[in-house]
C-alpha atoms as a PDB file:
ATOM      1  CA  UNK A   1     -38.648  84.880  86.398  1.00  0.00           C
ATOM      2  CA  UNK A   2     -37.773  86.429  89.799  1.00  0.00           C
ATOM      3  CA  UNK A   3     -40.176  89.216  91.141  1.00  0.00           C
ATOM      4  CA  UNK A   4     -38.289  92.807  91.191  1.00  0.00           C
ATOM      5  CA  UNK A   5     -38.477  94.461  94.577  1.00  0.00           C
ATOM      6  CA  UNK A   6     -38.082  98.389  94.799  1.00  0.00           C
ATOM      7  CA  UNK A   7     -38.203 100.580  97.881  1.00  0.00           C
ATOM      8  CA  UNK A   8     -40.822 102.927  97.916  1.00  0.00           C
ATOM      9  CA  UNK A   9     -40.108 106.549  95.380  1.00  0.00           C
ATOM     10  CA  UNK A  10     -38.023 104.007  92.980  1.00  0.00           C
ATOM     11  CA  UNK A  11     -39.166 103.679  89.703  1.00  0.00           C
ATOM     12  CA  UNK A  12     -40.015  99.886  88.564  1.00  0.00           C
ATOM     13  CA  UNK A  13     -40.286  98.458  85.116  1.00  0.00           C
ATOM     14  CA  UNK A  14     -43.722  97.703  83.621  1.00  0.00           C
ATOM     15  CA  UNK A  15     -44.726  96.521  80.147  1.00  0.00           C
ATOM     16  CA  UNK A  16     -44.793  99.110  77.603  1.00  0.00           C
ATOM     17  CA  UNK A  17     -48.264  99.840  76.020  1.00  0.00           C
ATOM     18  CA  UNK A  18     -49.258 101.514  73.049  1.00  0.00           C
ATOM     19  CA  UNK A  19     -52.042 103.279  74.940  1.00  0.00           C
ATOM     20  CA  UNK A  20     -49.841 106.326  76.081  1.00  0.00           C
ATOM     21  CA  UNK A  21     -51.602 109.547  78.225  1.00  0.00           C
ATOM     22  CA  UNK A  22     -51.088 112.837  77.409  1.00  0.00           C
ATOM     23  CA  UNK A  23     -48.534 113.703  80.066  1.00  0.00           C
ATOM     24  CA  UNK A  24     -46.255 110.700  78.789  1.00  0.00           C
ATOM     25  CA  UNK A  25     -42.352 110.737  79.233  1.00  0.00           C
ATOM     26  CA  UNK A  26     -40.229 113.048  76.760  1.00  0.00           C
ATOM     27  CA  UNK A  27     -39.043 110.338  74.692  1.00  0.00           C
ATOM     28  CA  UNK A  28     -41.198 107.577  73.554  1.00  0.00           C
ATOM     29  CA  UNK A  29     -40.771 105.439  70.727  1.00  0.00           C
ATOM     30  CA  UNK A  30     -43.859 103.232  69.263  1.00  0.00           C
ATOM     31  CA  UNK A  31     -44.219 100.384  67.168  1.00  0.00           C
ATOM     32  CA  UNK A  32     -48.284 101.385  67.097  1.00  0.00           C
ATOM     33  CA  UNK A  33     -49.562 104.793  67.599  1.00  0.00           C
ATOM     34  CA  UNK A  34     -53.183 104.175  66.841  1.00  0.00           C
ATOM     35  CA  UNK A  35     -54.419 105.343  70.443  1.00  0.00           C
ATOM     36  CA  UNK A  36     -52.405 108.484  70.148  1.00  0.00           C
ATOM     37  CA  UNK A  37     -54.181 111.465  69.784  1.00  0.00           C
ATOM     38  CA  UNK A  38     -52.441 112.518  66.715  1.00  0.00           C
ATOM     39  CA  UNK A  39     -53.826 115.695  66.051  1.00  0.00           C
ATOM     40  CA  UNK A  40     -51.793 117.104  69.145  1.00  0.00           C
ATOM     41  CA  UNK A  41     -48.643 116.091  66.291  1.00  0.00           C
ATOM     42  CA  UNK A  42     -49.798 119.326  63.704  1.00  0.00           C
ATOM     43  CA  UNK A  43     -47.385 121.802  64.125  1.00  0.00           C
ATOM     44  CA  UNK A  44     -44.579 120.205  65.764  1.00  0.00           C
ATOM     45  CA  UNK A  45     -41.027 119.981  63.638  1.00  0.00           C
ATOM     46  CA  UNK A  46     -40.534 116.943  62.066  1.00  0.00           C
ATOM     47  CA  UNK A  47     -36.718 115.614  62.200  1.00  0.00           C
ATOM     48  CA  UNK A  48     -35.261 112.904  60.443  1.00  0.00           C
ATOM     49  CA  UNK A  49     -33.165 109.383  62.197  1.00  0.00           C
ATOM     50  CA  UNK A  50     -30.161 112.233  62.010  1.00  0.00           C
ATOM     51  CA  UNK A  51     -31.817 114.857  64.363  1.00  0.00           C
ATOM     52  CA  UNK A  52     -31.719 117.361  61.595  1.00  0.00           C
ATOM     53  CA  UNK A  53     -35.517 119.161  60.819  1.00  0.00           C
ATOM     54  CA  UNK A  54     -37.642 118.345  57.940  1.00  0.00           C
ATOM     55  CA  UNK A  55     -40.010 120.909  58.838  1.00  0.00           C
ATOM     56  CA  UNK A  56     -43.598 121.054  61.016  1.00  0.00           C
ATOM     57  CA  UNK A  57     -46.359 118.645  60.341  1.00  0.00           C
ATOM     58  CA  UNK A  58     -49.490 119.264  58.425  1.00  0.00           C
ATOM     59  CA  UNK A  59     -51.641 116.706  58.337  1.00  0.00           C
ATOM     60  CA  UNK A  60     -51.665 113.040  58.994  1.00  0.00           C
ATOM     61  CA  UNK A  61     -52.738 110.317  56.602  1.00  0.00           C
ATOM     62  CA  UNK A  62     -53.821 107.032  57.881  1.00  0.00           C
ATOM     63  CA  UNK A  63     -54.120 103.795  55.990  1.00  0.00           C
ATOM     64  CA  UNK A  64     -57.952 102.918  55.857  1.00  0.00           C
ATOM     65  CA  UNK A  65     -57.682  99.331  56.047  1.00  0.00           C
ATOM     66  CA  UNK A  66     -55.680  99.186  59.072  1.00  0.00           C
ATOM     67  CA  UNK A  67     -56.165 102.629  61.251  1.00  0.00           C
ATOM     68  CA  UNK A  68     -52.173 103.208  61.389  1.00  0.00           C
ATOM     69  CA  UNK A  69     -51.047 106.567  60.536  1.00  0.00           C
ATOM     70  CA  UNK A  70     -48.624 105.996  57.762  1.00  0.00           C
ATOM     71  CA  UNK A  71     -47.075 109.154  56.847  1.00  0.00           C
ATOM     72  CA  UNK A  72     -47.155 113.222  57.971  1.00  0.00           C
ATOM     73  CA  UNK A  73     -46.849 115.944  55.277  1.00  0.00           C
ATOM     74  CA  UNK A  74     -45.159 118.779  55.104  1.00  0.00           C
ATOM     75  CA  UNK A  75     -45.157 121.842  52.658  1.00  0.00           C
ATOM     76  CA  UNK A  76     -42.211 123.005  50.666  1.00  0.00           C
ATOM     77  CA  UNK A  77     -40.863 124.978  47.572  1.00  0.00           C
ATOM     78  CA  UNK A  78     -41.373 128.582  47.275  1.00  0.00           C
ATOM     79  CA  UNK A  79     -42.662 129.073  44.238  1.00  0.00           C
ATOM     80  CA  UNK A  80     -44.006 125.562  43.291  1.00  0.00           C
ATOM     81  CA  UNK A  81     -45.563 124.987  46.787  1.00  0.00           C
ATOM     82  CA  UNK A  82     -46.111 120.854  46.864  1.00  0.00           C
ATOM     83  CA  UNK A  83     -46.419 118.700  49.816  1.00  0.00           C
ATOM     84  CA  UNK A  84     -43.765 116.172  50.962  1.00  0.00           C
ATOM     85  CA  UNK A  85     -45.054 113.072  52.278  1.00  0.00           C
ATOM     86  CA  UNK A  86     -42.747 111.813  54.823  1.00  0.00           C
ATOM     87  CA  UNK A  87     -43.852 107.882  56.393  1.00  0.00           C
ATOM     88  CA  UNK A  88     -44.452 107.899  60.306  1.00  0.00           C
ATOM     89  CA  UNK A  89     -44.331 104.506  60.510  1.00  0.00           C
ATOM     90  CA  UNK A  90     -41.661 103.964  63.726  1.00  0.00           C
ATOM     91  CA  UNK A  91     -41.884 107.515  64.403  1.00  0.00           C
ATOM     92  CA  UNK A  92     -39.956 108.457  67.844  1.00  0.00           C
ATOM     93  CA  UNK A  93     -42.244 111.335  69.752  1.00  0.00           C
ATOM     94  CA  UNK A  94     -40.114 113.370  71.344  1.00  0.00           C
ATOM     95  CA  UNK A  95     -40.917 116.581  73.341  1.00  0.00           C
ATOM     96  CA  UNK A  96     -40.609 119.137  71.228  1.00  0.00           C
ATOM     97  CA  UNK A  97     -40.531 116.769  67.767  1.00  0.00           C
ATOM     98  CA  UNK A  98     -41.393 113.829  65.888  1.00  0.00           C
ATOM     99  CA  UNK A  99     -38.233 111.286  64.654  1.00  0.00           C
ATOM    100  CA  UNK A 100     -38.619 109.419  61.857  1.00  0.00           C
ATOM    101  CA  UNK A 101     -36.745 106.619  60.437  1.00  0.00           C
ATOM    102  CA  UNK A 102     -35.733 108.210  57.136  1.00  0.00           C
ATOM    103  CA  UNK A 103     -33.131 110.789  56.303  1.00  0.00           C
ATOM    104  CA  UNK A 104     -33.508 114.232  55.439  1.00  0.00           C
ATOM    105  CA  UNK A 105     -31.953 113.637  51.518  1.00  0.00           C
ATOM    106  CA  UNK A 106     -34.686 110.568  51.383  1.00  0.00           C
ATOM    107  CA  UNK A 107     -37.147 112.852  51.751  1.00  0.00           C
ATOM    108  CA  UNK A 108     -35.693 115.511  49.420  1.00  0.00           C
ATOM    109  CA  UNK A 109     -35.817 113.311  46.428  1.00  0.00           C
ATOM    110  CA  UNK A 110     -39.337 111.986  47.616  1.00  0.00           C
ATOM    111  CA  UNK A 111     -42.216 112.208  45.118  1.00  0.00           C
ATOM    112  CA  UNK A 112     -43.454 115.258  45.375  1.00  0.00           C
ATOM    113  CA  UNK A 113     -47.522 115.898  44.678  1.00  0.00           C
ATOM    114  CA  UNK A 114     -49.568 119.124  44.868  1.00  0.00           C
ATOM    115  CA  UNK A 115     -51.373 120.534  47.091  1.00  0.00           C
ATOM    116  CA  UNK A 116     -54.211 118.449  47.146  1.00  0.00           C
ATOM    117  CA  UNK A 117     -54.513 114.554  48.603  1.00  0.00           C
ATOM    118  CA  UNK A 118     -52.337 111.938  46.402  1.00  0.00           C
ATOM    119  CA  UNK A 119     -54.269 110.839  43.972  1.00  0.00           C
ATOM    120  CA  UNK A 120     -54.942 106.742  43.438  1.00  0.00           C
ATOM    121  CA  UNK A 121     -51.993 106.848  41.242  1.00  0.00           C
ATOM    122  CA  UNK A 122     -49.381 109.151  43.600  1.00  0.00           C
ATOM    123  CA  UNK A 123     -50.018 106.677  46.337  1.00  0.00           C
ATOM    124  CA  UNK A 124     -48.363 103.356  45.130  1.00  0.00           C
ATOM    125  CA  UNK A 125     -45.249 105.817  44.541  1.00  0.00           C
ATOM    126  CA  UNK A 126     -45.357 107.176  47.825  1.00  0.00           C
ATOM    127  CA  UNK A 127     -45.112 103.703  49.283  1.00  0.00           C
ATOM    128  CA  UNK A 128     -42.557 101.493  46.687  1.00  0.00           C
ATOM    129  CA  UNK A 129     -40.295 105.355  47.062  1.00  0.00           C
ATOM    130  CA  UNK A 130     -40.194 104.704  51.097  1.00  0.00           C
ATOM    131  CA  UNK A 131     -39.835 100.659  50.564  1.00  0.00           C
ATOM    132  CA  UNK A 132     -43.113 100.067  52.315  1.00  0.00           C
ATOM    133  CA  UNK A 133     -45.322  97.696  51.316  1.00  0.00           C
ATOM    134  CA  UNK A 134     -48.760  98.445  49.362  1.00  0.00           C
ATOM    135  CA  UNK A 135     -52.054  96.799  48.030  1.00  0.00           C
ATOM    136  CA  UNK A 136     -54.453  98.729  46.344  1.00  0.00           C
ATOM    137  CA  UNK A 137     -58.091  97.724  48.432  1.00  0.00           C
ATOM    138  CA  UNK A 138     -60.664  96.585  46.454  1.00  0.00           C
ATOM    139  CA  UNK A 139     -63.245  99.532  46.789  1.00  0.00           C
ATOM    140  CA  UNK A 140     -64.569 102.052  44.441  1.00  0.00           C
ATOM    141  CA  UNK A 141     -61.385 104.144  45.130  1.00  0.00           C
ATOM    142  CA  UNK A 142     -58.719 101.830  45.420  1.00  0.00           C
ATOM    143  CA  UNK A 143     -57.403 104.825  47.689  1.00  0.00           C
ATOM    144  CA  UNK A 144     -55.265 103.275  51.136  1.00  0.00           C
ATOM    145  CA  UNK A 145     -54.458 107.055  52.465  1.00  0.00           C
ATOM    146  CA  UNK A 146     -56.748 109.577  53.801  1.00  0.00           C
ATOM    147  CA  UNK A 147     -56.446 112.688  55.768  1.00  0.00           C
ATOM    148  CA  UNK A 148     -58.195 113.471  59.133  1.00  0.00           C
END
């Protein structure tokens, strides 16, 4: 492979890392996004692979095993307020959003669960729903999602 040359001001191409600063460019997409600081994510609108909005992120829920933020909620329903979980796995950060992979009707007819975390039971539904794969660990909880 040939070196690139660039004059001075031009822009060159480097190796993408998952280790992104703050002041990254507008549109990013990541395979990983554990060095992220995610909590900057809570409150920005959620979109789906369509560009149309889900709604604005709550809270985060990382697999335990493996570090990796696996999906963002958000709240819905007036009267029978329930969270949606919505999987951020290949999530596109944008700069006023977060893309995800999955389509606004997808997440409609996800599993819906109350207001409190999924329960052992919710989470191998949240999972087989969004086609991603799950093992329960083998811990007192069995639990792969929590919150930070």
């Amino acid at each position: 492979m040939e070196p690139v040359e660039s004059t001075p001001g031009e822009p060159t191409a480097e190796p993408s890392s998952s280790v992104l600063p703050a002041d990254a460019p507008a549109t990013t997409t990541e395979s990983t996004v554990t060095h992220r600081n995610i909590s900057e994510w809570q409150g920005r609108d959620l979109v789906d692979r369509d560009g149309e909005r889900i709604g604005r992120l709550e809270d985060v829920y990382y697999d335990v095993e493996t570090e990796e933020p696996q999906f963002g909620t958000v709240k819905g329903g007036l009267i029978n307020r329930h969270l949606t979980f919505v999987p951020l796995t290949g999530v596109t950060i944008g700069p006023d959003n977060l893309q995800v992979t999955v389509t606004k009707d997808q997440i409609k007819h996800a599993p819906s669960i109350g207001l409190n975390d999924p329960s052992p039971i919710d989470e191998p539904n949240l999972y087989h729903y969004y086609q991603l794969n799950y093992t329960p660990l083998d811990t007192e909880s069995g639990r792969r999602l929590a919150r930070r």
